[in-house]
PDB file of N, CA and C in Angstrom:
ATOM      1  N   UNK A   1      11.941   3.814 -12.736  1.00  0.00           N
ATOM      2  CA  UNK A   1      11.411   4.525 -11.597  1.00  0.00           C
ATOM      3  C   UNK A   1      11.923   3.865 -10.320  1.00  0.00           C
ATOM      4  N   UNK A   2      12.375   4.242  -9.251  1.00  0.00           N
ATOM      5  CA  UNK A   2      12.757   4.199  -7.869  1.00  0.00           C
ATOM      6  C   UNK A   2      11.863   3.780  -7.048  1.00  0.00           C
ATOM      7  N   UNK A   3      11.516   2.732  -6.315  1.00  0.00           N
ATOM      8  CA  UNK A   3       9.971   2.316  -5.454  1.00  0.00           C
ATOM      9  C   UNK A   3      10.690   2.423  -4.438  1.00  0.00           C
ATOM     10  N   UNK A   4      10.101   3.087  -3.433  1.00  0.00           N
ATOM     11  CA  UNK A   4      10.728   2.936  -1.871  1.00  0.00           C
ATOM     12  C   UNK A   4       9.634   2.746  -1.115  1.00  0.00           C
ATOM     13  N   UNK A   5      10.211   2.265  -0.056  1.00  0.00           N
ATOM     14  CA  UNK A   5       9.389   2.068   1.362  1.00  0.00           C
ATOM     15  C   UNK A   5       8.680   3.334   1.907  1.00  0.00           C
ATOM     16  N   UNK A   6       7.488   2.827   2.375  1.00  0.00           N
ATOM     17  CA  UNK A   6       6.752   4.484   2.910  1.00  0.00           C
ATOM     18  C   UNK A   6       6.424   5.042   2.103  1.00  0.00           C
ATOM     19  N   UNK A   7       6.297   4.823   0.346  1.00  0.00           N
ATOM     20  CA  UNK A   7       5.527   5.908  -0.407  1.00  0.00           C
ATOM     21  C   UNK A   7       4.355   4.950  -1.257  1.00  0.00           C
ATOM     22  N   UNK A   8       3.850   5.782  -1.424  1.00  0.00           N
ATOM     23  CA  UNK A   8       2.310   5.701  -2.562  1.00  0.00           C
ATOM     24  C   UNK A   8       2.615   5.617  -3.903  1.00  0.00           C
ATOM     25  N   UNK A   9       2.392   4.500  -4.392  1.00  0.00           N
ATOM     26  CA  UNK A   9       2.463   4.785  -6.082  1.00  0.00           C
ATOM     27  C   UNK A   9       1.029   4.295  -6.751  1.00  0.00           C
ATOM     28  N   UNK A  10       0.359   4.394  -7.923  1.00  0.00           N
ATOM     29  CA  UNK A  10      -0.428   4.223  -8.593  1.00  0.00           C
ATOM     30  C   UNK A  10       0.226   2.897  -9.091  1.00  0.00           C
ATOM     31  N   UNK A  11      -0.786   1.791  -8.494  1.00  0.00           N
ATOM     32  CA  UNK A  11      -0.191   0.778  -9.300  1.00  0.00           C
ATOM     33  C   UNK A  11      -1.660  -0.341  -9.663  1.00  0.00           C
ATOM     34  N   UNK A  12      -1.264  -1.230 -10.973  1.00  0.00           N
ATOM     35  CA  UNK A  12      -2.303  -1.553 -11.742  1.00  0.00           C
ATOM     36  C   UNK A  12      -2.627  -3.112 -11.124  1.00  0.00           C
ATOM     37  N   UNK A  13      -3.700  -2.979 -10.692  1.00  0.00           N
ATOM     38  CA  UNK A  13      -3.816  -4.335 -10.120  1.00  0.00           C
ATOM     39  C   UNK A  13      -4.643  -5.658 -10.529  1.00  0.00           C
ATOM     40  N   UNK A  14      -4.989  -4.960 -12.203  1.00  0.00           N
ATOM     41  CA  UNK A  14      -5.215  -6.266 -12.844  1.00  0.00           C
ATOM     42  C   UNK A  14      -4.493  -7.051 -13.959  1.00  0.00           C
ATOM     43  N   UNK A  15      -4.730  -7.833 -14.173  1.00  0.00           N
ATOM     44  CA  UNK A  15      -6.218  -8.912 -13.814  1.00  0.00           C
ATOM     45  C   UNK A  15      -6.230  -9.108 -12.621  1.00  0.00           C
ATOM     46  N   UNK A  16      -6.996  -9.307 -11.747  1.00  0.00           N
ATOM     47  CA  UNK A  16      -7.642  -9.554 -10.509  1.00  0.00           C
ATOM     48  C   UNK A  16      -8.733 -11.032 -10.228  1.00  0.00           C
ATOM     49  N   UNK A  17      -8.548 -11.776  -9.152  1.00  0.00           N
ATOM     50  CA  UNK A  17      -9.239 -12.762  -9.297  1.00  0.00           C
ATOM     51  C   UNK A  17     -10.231 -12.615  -8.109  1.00  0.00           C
ATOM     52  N   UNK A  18     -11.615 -13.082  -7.810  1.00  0.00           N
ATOM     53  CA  UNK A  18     -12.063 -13.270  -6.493  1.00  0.00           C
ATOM     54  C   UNK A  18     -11.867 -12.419  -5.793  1.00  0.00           C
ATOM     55  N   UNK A  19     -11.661 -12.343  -4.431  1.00  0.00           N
ATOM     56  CA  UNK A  19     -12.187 -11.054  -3.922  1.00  0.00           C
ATOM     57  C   UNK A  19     -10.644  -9.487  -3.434  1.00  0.00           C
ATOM     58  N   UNK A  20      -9.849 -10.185  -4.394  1.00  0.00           N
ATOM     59  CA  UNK A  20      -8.705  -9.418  -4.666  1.00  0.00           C
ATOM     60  C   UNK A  20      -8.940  -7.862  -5.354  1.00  0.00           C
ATOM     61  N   UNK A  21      -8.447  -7.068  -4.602  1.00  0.00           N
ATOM     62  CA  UNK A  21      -8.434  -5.560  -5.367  1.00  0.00           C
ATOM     63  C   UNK A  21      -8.462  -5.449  -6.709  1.00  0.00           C
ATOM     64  N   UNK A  22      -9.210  -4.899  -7.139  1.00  0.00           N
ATOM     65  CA  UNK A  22      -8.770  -4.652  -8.724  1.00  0.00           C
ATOM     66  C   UNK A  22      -8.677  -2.999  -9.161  1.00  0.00           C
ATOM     67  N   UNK A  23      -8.131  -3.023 -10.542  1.00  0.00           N
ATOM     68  CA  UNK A  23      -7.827  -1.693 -11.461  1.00  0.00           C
ATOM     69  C   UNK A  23      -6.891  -1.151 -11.241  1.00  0.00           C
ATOM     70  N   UNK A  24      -6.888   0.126 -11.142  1.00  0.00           N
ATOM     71  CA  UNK A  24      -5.711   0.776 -11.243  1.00  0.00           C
ATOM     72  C   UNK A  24      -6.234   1.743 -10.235  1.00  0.00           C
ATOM     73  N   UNK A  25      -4.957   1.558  -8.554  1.00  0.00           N
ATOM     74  CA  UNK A  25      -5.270   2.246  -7.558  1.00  0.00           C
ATOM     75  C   UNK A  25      -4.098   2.215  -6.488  1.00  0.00           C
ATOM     76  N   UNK A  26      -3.620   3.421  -5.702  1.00  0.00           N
ATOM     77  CA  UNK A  26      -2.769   3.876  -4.798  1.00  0.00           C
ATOM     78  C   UNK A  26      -2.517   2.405  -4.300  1.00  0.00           C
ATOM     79  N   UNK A  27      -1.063   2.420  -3.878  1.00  0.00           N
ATOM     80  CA  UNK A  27      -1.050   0.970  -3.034  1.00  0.00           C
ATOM     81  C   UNK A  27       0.458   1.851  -2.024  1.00  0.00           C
ATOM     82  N   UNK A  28       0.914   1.119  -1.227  1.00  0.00           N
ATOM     83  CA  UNK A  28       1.954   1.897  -0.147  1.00  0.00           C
ATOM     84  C   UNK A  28       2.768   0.552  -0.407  1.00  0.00           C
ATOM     85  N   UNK A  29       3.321   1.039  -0.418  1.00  0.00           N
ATOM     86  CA  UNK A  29       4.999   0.000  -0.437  1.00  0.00           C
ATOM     87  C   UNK A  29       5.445  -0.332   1.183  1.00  0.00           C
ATOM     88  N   UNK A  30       5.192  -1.687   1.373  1.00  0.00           N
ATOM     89  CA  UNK A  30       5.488  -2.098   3.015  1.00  0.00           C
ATOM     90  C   UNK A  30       7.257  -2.645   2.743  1.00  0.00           C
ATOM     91  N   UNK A  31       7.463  -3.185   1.702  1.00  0.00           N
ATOM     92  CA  UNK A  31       8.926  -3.987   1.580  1.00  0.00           C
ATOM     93  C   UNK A  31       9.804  -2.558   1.663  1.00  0.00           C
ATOM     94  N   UNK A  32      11.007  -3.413   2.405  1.00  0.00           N
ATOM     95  CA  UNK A  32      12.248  -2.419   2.258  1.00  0.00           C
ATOM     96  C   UNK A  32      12.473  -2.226   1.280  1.00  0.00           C
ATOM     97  N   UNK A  33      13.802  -0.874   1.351  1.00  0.00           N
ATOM     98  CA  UNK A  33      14.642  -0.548  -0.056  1.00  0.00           C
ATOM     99  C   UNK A  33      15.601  -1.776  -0.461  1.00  0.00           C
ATOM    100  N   UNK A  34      16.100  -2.703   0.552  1.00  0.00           N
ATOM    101  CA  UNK A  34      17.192  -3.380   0.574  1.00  0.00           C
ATOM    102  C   UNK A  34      16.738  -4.887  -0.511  1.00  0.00           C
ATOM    103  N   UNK A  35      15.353  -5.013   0.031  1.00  0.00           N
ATOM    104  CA  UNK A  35      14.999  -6.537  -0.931  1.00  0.00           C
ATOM    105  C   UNK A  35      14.157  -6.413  -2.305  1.00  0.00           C
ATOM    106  N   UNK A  36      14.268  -4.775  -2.005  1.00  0.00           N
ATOM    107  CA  UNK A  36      13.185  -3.933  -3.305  1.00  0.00           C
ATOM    108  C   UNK A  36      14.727  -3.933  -4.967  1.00  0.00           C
ATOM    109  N   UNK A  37      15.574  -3.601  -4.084  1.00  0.00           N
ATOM    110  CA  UNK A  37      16.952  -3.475  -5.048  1.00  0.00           C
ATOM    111  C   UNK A  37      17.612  -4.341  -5.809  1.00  0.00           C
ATOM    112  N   UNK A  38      17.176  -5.581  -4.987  1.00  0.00           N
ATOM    113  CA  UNK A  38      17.535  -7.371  -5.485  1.00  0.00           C
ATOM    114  C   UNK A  38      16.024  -7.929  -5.847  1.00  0.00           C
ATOM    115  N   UNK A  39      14.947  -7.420  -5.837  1.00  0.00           N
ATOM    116  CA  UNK A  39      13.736  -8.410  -6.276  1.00  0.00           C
ATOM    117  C   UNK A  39      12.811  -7.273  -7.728  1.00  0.00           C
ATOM    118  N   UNK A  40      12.530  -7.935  -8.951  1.00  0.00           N
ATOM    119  CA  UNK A  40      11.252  -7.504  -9.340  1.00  0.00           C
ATOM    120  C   UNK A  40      10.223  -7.236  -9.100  1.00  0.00           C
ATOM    121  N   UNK A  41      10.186  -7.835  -7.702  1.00  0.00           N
ATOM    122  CA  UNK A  41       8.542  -7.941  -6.907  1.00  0.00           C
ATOM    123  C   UNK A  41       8.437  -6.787  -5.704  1.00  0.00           C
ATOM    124  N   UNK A  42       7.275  -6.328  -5.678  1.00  0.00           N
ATOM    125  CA  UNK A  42       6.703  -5.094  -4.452  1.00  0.00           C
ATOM    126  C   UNK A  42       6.255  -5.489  -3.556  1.00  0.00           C
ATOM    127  N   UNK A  43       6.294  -5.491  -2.533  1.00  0.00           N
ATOM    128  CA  UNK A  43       5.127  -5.955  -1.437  1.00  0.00           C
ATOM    129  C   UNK A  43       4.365  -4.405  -1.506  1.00  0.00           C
ATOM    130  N   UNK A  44       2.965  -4.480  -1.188  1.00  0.00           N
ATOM    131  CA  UNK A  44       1.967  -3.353  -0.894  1.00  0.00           C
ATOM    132  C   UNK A  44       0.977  -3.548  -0.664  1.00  0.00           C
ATOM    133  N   UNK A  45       0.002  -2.767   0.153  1.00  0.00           N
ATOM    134  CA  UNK A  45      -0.906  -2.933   0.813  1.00  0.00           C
ATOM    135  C   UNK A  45      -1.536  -2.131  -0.250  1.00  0.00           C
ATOM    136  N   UNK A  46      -2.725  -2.014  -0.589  1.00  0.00           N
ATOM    137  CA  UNK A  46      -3.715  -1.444  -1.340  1.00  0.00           C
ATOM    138  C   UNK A  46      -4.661  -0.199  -0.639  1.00  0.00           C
ATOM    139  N   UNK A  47      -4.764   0.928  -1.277  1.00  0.00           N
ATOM    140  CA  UNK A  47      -5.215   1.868  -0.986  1.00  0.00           C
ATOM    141  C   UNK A  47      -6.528   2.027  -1.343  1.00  0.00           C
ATOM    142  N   UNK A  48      -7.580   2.128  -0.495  1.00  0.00           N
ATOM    143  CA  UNK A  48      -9.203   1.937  -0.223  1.00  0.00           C
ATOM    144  C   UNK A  48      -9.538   4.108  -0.378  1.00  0.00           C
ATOM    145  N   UNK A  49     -10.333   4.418  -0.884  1.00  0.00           N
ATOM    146  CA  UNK A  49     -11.164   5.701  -0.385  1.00  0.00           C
ATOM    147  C   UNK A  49     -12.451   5.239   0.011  1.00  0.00           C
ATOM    148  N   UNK A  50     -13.111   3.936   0.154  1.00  0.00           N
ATOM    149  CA  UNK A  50     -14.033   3.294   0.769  1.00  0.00           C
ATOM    150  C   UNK A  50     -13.957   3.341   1.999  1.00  0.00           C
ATOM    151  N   UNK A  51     -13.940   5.248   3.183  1.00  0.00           N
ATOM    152  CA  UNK A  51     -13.674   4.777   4.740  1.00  0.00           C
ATOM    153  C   UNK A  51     -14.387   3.900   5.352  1.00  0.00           C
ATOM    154  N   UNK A  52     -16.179   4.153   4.793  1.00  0.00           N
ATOM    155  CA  UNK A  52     -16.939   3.465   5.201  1.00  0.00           C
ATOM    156  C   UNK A  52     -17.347   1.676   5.453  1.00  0.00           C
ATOM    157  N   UNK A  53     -16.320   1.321   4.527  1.00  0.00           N
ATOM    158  CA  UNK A  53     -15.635   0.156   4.882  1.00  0.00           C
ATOM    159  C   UNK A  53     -15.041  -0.259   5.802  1.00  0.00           C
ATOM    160  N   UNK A  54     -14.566   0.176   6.707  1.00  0.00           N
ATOM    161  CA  UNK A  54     -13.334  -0.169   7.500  1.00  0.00           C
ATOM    162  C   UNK A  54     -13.511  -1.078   8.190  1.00  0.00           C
ATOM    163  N   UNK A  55     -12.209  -1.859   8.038  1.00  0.00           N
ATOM    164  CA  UNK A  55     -12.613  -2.912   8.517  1.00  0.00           C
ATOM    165  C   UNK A  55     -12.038  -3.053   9.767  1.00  0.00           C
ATOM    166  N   UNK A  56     -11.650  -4.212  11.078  1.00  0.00           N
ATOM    167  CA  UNK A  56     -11.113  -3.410  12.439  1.00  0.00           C
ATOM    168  C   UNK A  56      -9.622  -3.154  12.584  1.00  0.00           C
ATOM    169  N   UNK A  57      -8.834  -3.642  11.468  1.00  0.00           N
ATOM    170  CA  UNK A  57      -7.240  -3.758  11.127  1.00  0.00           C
ATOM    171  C   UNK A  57      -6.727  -2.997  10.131  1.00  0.00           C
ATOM    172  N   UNK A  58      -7.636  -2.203   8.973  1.00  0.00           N
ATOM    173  CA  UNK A  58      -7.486  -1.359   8.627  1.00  0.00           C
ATOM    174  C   UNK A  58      -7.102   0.166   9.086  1.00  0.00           C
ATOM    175  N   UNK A  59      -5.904   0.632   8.187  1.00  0.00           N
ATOM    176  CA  UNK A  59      -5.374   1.956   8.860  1.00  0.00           C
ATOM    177  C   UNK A  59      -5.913   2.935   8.248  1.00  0.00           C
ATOM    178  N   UNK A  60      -6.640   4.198   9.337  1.00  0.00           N
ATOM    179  CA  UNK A  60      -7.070   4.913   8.352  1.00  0.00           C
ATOM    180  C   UNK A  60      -5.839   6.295   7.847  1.00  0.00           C
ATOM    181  N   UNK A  61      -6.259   6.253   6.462  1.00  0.00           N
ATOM    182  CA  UNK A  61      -4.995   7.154   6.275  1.00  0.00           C
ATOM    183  C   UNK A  61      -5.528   8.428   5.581  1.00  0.00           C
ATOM    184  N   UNK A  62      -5.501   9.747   6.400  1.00  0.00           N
ATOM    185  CA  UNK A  62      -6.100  10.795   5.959  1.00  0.00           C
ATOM    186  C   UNK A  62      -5.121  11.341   4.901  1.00  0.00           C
ATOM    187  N   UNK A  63      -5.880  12.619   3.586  1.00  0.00           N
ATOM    188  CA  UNK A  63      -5.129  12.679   3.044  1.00  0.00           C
ATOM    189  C   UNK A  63      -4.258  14.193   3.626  1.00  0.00           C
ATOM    190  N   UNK A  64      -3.168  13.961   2.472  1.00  0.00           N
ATOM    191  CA  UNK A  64      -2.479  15.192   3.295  1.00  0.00           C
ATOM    192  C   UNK A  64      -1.497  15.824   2.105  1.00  0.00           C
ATOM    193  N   UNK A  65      -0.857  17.010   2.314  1.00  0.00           N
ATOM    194  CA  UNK A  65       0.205  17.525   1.600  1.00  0.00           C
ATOM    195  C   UNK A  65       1.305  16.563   0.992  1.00  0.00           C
ATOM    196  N   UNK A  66       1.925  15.926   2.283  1.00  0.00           N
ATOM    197  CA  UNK A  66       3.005  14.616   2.104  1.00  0.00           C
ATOM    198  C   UNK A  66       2.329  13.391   0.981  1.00  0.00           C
ATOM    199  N   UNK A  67       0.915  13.166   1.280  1.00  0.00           N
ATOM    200  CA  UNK A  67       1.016  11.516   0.869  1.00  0.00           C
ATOM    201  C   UNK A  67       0.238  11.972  -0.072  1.00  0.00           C
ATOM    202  N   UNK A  68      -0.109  13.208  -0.770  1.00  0.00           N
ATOM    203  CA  UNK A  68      -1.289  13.755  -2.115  1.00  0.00           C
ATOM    204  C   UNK A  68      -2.027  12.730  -2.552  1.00  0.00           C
ATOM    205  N   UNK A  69      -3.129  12.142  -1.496  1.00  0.00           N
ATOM    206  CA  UNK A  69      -4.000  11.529  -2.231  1.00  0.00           C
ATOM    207  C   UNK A  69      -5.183  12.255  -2.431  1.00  0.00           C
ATOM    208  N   UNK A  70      -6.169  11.810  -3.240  1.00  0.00           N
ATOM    209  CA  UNK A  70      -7.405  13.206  -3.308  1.00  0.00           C
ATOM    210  C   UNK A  70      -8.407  12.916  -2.095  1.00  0.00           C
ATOM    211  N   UNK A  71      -8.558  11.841  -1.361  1.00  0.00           N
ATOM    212  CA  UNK A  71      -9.385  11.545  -0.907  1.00  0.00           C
ATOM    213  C   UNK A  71      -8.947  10.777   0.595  1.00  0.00           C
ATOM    214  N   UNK A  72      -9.366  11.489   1.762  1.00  0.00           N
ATOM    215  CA  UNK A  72      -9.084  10.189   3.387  1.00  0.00           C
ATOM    216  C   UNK A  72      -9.667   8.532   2.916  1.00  0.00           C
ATOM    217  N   UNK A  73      -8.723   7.872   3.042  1.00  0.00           N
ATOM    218  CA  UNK A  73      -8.252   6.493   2.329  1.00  0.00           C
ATOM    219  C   UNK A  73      -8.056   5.536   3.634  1.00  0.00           C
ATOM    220  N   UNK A  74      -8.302   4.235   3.088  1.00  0.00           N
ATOM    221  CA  UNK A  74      -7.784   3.275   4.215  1.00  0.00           C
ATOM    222  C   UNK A  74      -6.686   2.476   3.596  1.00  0.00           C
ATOM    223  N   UNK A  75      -5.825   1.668   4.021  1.00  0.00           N
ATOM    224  CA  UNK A  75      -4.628   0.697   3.599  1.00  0.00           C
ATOM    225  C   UNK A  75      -5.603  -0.296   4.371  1.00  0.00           C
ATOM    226  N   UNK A  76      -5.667  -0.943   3.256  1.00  0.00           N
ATOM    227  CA  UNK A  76      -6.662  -2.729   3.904  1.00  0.00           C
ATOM    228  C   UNK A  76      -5.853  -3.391   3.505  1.00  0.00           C
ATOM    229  N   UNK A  77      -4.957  -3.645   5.357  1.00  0.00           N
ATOM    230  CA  UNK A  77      -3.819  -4.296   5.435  1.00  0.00           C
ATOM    231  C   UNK A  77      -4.107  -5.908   5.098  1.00  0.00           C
ATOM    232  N   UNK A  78      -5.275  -6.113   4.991  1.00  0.00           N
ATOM    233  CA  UNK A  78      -5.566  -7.811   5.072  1.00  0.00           C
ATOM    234  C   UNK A  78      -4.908  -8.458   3.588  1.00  0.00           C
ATOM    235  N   UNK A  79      -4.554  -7.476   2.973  1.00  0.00           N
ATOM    236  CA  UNK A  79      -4.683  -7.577   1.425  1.00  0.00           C
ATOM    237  C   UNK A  79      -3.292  -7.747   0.787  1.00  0.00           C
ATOM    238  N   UNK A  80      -2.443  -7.458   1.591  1.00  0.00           N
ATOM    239  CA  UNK A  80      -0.988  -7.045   1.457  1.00  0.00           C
ATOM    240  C   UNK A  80      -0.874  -8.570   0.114  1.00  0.00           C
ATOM    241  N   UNK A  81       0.140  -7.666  -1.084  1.00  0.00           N
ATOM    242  CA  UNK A  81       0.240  -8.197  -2.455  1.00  0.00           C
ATOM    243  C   UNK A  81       1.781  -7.746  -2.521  1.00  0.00           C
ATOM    244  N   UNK A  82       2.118  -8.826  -3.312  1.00  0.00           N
ATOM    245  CA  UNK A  82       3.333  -8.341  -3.922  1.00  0.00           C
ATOM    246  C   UNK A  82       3.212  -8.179  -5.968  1.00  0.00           C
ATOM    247  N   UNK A  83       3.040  -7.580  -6.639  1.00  0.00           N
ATOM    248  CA  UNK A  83       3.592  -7.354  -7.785  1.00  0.00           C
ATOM    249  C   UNK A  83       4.513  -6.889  -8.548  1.00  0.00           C
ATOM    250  N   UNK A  84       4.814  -7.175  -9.429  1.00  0.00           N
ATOM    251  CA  UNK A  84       6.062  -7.149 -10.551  1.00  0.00           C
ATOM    252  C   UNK A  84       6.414  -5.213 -10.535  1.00  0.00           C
ATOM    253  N   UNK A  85       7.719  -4.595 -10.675  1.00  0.00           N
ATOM    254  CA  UNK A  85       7.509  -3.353 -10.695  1.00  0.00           C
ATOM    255  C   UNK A  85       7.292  -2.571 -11.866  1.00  0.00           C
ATOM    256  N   UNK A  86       7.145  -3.052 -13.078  1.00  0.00           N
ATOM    257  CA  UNK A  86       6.346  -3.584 -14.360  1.00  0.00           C
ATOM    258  C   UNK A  86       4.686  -2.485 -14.113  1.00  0.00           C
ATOM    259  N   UNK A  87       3.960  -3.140 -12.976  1.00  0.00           N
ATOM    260  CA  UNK A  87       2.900  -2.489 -12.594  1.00  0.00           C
ATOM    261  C   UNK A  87       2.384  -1.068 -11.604  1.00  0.00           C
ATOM    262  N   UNK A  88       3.891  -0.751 -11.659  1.00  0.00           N
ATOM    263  CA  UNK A  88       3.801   0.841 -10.989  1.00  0.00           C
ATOM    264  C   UNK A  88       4.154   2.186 -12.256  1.00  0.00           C
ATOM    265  N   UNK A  89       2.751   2.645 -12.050  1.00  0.00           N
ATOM    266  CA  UNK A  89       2.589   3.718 -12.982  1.00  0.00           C
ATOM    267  C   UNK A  89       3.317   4.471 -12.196  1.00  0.00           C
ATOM    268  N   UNK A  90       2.836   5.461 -11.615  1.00  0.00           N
ATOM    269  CA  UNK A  90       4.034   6.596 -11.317  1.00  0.00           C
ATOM    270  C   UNK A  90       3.844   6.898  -9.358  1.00  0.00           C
ATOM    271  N   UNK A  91       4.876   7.615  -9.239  1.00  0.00           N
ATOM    272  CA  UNK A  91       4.633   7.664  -7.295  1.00  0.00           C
ATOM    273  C   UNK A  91       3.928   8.360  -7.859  1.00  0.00           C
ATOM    274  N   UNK A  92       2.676   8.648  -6.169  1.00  0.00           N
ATOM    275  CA  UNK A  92       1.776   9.808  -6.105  1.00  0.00           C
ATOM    276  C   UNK A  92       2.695  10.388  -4.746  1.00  0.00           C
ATOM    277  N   UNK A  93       2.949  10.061  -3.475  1.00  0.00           N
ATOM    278  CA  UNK A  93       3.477  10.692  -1.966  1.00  0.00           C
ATOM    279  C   UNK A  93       3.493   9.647  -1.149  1.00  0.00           C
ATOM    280  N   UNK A  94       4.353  10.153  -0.340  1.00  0.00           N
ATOM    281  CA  UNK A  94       4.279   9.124   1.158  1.00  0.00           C
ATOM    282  C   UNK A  94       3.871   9.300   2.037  1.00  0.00           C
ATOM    283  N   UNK A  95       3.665   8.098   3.222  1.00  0.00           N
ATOM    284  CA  UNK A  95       3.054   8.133   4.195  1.00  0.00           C
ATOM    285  C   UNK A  95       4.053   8.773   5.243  1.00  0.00           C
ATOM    286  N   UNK A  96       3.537   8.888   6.395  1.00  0.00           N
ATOM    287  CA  UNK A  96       3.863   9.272   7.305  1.00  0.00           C
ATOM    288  C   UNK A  96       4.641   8.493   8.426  1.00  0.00           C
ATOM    289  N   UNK A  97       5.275   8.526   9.330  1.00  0.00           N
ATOM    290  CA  UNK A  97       5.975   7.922  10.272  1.00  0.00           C
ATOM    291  C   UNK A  97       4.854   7.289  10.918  1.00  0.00           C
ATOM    292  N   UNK A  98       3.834   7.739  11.501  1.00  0.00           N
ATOM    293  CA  UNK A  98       2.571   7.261  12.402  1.00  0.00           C
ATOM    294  C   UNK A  98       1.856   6.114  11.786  1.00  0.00           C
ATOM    295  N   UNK A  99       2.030   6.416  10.694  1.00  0.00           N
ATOM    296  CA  UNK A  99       0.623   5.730   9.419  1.00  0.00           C
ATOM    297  C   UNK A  99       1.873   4.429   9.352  1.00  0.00           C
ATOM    298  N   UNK A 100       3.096   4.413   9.170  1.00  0.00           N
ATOM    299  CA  UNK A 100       3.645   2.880   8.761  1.00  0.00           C
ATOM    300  C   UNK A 100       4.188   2.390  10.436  1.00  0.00           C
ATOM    301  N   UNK A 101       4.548   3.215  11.498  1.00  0.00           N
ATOM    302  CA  UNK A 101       3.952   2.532  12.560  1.00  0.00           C
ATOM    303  C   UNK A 101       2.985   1.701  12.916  1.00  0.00           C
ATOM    304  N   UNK A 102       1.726   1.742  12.103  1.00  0.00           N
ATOM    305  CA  UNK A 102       0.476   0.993  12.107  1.00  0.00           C
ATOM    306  C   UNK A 102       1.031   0.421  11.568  1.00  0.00           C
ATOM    307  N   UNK A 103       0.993   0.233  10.426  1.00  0.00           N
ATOM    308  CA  UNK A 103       1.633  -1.042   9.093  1.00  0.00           C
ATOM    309  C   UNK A 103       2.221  -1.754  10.354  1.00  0.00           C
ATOM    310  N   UNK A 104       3.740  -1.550  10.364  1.00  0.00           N
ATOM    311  CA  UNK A 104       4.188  -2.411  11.382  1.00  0.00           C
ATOM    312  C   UNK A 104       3.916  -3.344  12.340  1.00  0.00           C
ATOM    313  N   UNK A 105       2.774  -2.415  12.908  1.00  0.00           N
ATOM    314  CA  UNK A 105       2.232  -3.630  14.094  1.00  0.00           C
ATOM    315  C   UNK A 105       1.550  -4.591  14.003  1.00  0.00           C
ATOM    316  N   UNK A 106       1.032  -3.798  12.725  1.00  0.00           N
ATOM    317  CA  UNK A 106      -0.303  -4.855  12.290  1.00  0.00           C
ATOM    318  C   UNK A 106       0.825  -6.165  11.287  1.00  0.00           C
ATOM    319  N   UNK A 107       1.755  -6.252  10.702  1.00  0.00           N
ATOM    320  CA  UNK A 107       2.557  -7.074  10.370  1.00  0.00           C
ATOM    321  C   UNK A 107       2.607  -7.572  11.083  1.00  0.00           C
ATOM    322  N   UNK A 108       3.182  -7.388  12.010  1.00  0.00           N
ATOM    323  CA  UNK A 108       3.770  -8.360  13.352  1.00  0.00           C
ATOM    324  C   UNK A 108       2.318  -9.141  13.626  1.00  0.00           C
ATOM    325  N   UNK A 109       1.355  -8.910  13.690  1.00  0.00           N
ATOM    326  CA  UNK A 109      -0.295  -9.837  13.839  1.00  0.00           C
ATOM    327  C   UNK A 109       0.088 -10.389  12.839  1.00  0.00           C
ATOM    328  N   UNK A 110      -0.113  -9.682  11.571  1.00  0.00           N
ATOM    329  CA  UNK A 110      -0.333 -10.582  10.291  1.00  0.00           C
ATOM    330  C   UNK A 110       0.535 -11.443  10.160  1.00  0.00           C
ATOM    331  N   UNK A 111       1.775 -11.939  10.084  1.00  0.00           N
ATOM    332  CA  UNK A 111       2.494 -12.798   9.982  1.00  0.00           C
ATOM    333  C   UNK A 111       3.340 -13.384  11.673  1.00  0.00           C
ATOM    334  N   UNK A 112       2.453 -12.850  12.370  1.00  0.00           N
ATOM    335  CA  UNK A 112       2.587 -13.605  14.044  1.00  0.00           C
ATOM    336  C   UNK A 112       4.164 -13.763  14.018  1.00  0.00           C
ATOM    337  N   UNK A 113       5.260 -12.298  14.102  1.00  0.00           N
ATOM    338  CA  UNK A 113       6.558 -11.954  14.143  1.00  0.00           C
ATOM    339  C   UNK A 113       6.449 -12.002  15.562  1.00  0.00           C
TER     340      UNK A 113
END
């Protein structure tokens, strides 16, 4: 299977330790195509339908035609994981230009770029 940047795949996120995401749930692919092509490993942010959660750095990501999730979702950017591509069941859709604009900025906080 093909993982690219900007899309949604179903991916399995256990075993899980402490207060790390668990099961099997949407995650968005933040890594490029370029280090995705040379690495086994994903970077992704994890996909929440918990809006009521939100936390103040969380993006909210409604659902839509493009990104077919069933449910308005958050990316709880605090969480950003990399796993093996081993653990991507299948794409579900991608995000939007606006929605990884957020990603972006909030990177640039998260790792103080």
């Amino acid at each position: 299977m093909e993982i690219l940047f900007g899309h949604i795949y179903l991916v399995d996120f256990d075993p899980s330790v402490g207060r790390e995401y668990q099961k099997m749930r949407p995650a968005l692919v933040i890594q490029s195509n370029v280090v995705t092509e040379h690495s086994d490993l994903v970077t992704v942010v994890p996909v929440s339908s918990k809006i009521e959660k939100r936390d103040g750095d969380d993006v909210l990501l409604m659902k839509t035609e493009r990104n077919r999730l069933l449910h308005d979702s958050l990316l709880k950017v605090h969480q950003v994981s990399s796993f093996d591509k081993r653990r991507f069941v299948h794409r579900i859709g991608e995000a939007d230009q606006s929605v990884m604009e957020q990603i972006a900025h909030y990177l640039r906080k998260h790792f103080r770029l």
